[in-house]
Protein backbone atom coordinates (compact mmCIF):
# COMPACT_ATOMS: atom_id res chain seq x y z
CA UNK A 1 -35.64 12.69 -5.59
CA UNK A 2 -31.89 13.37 -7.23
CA UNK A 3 -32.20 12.05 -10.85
CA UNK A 4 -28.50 10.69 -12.06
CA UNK A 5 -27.40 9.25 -15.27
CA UNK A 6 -25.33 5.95 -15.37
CA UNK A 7 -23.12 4.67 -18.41
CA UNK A 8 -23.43 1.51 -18.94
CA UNK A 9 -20.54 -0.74 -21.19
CA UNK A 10 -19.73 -3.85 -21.56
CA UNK A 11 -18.54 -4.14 -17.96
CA UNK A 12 -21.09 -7.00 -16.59
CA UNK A 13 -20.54 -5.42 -13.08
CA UNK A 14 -22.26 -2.23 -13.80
CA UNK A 15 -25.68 -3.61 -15.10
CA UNK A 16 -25.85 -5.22 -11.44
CA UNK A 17 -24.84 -1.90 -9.92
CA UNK A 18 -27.87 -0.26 -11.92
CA UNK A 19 -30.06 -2.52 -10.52
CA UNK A 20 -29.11 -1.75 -7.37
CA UNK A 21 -28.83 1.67 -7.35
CA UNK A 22 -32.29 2.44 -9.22
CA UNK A 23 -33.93 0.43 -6.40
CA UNK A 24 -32.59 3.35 -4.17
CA UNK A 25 -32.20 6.40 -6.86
CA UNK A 26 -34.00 7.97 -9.60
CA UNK A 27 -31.66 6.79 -12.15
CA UNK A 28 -31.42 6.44 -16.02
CA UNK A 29 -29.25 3.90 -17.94
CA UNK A 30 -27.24 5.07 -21.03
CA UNK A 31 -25.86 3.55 -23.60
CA UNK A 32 -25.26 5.56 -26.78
CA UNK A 33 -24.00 9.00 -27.62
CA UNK A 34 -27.55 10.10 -28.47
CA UNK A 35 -29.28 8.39 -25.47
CA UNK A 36 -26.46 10.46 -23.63
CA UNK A 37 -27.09 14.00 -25.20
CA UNK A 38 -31.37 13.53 -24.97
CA UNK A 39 -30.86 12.91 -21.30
CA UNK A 40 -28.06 15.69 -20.48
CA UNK A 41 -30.28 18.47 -22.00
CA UNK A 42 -32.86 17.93 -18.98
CA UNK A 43 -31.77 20.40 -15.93
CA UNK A 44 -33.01 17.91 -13.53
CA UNK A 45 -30.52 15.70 -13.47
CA UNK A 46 -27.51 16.06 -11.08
CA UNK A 47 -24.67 13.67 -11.38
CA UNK A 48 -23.36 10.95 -13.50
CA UNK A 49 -21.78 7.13 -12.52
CA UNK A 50 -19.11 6.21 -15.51
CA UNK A 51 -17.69 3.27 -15.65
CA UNK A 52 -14.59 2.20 -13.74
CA UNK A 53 -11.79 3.41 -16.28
CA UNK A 54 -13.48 6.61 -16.79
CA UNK A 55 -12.75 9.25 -19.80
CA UNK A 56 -9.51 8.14 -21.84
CA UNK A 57 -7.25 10.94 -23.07
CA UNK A 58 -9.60 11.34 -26.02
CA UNK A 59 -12.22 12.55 -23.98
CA UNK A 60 -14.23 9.19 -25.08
CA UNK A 61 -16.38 7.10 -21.90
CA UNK A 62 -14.59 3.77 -21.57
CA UNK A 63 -16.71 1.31 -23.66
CA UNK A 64 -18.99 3.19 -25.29
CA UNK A 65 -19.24 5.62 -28.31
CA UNK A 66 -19.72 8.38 -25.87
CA UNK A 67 -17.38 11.50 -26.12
CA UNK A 68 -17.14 14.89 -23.65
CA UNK A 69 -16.82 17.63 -26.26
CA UNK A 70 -17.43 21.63 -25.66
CA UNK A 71 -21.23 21.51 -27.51
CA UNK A 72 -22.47 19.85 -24.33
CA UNK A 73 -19.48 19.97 -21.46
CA UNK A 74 -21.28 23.17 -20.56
CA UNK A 75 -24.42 21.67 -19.05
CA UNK A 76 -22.06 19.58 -16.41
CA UNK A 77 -21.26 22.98 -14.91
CA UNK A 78 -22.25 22.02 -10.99
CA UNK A 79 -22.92 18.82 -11.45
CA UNK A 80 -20.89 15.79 -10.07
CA UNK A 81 -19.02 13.00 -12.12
CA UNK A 82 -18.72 9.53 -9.84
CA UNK A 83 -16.44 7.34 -11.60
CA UNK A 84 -13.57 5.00 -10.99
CA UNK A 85 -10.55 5.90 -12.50
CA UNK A 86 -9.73 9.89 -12.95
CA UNK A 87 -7.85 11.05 -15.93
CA UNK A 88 -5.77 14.12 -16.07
CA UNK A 89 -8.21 15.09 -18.94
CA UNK A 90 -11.36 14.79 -17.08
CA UNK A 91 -9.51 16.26 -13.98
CA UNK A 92 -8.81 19.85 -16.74
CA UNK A 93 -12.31 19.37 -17.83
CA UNK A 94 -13.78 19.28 -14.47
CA UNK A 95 -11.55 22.83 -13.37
CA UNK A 96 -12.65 24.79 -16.84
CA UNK A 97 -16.60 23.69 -17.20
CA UNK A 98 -17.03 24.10 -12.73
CA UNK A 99 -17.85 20.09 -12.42
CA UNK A 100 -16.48 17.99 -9.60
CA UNK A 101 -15.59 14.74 -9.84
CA UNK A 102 -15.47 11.58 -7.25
CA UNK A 103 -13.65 8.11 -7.23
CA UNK A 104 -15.91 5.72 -5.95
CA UNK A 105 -12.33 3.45 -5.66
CA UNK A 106 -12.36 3.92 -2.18
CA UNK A 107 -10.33 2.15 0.29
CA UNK A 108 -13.55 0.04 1.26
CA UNK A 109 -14.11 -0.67 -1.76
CA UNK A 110 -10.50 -2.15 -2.46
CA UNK A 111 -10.73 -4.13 0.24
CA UNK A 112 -14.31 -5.87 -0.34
CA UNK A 113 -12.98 -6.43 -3.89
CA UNK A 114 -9.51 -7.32 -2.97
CA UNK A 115 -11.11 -10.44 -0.89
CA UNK A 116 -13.05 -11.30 -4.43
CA UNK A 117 -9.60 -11.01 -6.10
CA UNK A 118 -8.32 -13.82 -3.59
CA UNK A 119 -11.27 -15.97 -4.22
CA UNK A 120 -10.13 -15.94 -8.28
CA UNK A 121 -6.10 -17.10 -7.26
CA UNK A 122 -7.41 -19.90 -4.67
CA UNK A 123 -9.85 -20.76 -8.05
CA UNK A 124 -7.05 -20.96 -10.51
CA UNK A 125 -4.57 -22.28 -7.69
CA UNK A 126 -6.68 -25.17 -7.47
CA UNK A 127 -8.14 -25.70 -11.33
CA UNK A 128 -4.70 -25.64 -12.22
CA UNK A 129 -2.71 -27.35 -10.01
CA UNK A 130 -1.87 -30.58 -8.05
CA UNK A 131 -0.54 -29.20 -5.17
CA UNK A 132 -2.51 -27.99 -1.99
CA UNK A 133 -2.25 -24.86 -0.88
CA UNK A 134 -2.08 -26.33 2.50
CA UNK A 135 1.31 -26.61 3.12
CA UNK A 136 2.77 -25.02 -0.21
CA UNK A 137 5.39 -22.35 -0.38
CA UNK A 138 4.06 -19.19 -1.63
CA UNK A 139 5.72 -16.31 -2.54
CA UNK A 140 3.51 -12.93 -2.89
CA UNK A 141 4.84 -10.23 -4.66
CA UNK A 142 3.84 -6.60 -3.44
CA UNK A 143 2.80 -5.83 -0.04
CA UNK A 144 0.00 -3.12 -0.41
CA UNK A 145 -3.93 -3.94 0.26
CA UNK A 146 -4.28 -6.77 -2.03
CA UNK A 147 -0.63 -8.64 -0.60
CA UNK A 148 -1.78 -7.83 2.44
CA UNK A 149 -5.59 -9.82 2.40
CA UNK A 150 -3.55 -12.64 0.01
CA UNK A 151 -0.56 -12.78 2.61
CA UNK A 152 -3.47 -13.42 5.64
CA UNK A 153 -5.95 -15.77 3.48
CA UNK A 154 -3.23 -17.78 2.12
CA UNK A 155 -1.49 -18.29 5.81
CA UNK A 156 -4.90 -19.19 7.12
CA UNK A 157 -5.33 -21.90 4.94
CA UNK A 158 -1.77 -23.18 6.26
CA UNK A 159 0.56 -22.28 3.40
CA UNK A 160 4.31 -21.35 3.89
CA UNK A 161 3.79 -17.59 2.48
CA UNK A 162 6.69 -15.54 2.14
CA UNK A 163 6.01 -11.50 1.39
CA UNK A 164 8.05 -9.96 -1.14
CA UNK A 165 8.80 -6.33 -0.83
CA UNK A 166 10.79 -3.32 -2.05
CA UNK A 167 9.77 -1.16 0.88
CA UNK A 168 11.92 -1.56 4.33
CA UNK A 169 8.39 -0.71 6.25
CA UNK A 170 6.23 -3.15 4.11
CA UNK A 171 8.67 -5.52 5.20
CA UNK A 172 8.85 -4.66 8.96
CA UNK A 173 5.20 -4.99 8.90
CA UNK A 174 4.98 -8.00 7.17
CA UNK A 175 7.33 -9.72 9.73
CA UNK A 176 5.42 -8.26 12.53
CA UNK A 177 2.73 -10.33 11.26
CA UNK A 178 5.05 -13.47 11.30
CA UNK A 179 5.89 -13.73 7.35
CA UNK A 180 8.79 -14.29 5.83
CA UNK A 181 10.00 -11.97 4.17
CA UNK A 182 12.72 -11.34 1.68
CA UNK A 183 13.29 -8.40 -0.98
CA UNK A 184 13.57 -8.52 -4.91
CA UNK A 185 17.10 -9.71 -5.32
CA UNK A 186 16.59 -12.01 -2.19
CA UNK A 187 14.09 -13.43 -4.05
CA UNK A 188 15.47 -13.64 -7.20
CA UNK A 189 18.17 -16.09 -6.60
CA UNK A 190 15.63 -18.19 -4.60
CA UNK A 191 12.47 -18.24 -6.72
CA UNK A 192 12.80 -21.96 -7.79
CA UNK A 193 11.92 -22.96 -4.01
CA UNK A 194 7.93 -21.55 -4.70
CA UNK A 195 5.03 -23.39 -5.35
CA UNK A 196 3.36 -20.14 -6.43
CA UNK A 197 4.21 -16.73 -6.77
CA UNK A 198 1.67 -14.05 -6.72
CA UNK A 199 2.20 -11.03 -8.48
CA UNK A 200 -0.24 -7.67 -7.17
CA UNK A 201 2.47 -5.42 -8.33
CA UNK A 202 1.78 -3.28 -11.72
CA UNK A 203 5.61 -3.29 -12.84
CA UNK A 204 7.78 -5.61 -14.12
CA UNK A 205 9.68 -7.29 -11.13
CA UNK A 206 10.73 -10.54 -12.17
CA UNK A 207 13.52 -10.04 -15.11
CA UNK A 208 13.78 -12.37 -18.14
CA UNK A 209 16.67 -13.98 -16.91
CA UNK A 210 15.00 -14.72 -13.36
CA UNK A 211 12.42 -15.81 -15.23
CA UNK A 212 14.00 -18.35 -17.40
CA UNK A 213 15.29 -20.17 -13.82
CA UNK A 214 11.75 -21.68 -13.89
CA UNK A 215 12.12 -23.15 -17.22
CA UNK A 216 11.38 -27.01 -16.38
CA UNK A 217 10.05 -26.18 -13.09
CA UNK A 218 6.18 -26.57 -11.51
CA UNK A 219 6.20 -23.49 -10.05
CA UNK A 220 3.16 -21.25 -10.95
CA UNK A 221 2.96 -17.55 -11.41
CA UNK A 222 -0.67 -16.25 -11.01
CA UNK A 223 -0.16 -12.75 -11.90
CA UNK A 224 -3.26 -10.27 -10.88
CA UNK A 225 -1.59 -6.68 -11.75
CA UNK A 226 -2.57 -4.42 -13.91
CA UNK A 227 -0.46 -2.94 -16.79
CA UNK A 228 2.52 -2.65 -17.39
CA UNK A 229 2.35 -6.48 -15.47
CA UNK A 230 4.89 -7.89 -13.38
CA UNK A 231 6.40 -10.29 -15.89
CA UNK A 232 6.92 -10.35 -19.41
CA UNK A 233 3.99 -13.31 -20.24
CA UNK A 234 5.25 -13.85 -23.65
CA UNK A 235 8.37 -15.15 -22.72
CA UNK A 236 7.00 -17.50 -20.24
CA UNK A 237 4.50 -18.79 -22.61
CA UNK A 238 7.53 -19.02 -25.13
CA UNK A 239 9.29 -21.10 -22.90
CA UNK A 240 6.56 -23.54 -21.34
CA UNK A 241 6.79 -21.53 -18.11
CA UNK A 242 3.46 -21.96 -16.26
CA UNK A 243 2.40 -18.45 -15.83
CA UNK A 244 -1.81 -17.18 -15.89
CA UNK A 245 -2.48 -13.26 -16.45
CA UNK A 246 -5.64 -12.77 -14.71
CA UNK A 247 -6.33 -8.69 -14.71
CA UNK A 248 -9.55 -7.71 -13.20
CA UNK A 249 -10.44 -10.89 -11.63
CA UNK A 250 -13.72 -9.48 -9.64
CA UNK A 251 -15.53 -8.67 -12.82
CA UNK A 252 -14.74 -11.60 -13.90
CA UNK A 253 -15.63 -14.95 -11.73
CA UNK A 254 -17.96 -12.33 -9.52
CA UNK A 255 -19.48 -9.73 -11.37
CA UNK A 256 -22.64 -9.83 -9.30
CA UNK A 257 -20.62 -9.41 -6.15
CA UNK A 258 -18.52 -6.97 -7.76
CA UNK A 259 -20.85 -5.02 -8.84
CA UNK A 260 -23.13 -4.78 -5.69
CA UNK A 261 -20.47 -3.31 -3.44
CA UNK A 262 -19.89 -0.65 -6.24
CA UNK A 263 -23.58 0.18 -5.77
CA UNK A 264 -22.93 0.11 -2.10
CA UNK A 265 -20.23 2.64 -2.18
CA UNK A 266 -21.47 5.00 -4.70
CA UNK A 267 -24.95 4.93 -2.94
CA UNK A 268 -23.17 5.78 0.10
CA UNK A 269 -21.23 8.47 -1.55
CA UNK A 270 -24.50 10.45 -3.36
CA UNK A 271 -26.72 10.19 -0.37
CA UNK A 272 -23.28 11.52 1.98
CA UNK A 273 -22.78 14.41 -0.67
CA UNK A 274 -19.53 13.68 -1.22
């Protein structure tokens, strides 16, 4: 049976994709730098699972005191590195010791968790709120896989859901679907007519002084991006504007979940040699 090595951090999803995948696989959890060099110095073993954020830029494993350094890069040389996020410094690595590496980020994979992601805004939408979403006006910022299971979830349960969108085509598309659409200046000078407003885009979209329009309002931002985040959250929370940051939502309310279809698609990807 392939024998594999899986870093585990504090990322609750991964101890439920361990169990999982050693169910299916001969594999060993790590933890520590010296759990980590013990088990690399047997030949047997033939890939590795890291975490979702990879190898920073420091060649350190996200989470853990575990660093890629030339005393033991060498025995990765035809071996295969399964992780989430690649950086350019693991992508260099990978050329100069003969390693190859895999995303197990897969389309199918966004998509299973993107539906999790939707779970956690309906959650918040409704622990933190007095409105319905039935019937509310919703604006959803971004238009790529996530807007795109938000735009459909939130219309099925009967809310007015407007896509926002920089891209003509995302637009088109959305409208083919029967949403409203409008682009970011559109929406600026209308954003006091939301309920919500859903951010899935990882840049800063709504300005300051778009921003302060809500001052006073009810309207809720739920933003679910990831860095660099589509609003500056200080100044909302400076000015009593009711916005939740809520990065990495699966993890969070569903780890178990989460964590399962990462099994599922990594499993899928070691037994289909990719």
């Amino acid at each position: 049976m392939t024998r594999g090595l899986i870093i585990l951090n504090q990322d609750r999803r991964f101890n439920h994709t361990y169990t999982f995948l050693q169910s299916k696989l001969s594999i060993e959890p790590v933890k520590t730098l010296e759990e980590f060099i013990n088990s690399i110095q047997h030949e047997d073993w033939k890939f590795i699972i890291l975490p979702v954020r990879g190898v920073n830029d420091t060649g350190y494993i996200d989470g853990t005191d575990i660093v890629l350094h030339d005393a033991i890069l060498p025995k990765f040389t035809g071996k295969v590195i399964y992780t989430g996020l690649i950086s350019s410094l693991l992508e260099k690595l990978a050329e100069q010791y003969g390693f190859r590496i895999v995303s197990y980020l897969t389309n199918d994979f966004a998509i299973k968790n993107n539906y999790i992601t939707v779970e956690g805004i309906i959650e918040t939408i409704v622990n933190h709120s007095d409105k319905a979403i039935y019937g509310s006006k919703i604006a959803i910022l971004g238009y790529g896989k996530l807007g795109v299971i938000c735009a459909k979830v939130l219309k099925n349960m009967k809310a007015q859901v407007t896509v926002v969108a920089r891209n003509d085509k995302d637009r088109l598309h959305a409208s083919i679907y029967d949403f409203a659409v409008l682009d970011y200046s559109e929406f600026a000078k209308r954003i006091t007519e939301y309920d919500f407003i859903i951010n899935t885009v990882p840049n800063k979209v709504i300005a300051n002084d778009t921003l302060a329009s809500l001052i006073g309002t009810e309207t809720t931002i739920i933003d679910v991006s990831s860095p660099p985040f589509g609003l500056d959250h200080e100044f909302a929370n400076t000015n009593q504007i009711k916005a939740f940051l809520l990065p990495g939502i699966p993890g969070k309310i569903a780890p178990k979940t989460s964590g399962l279809i990462l099994g599922e698609t990594i499993y899928k990807q070691i037994i289909g040699g990719e």
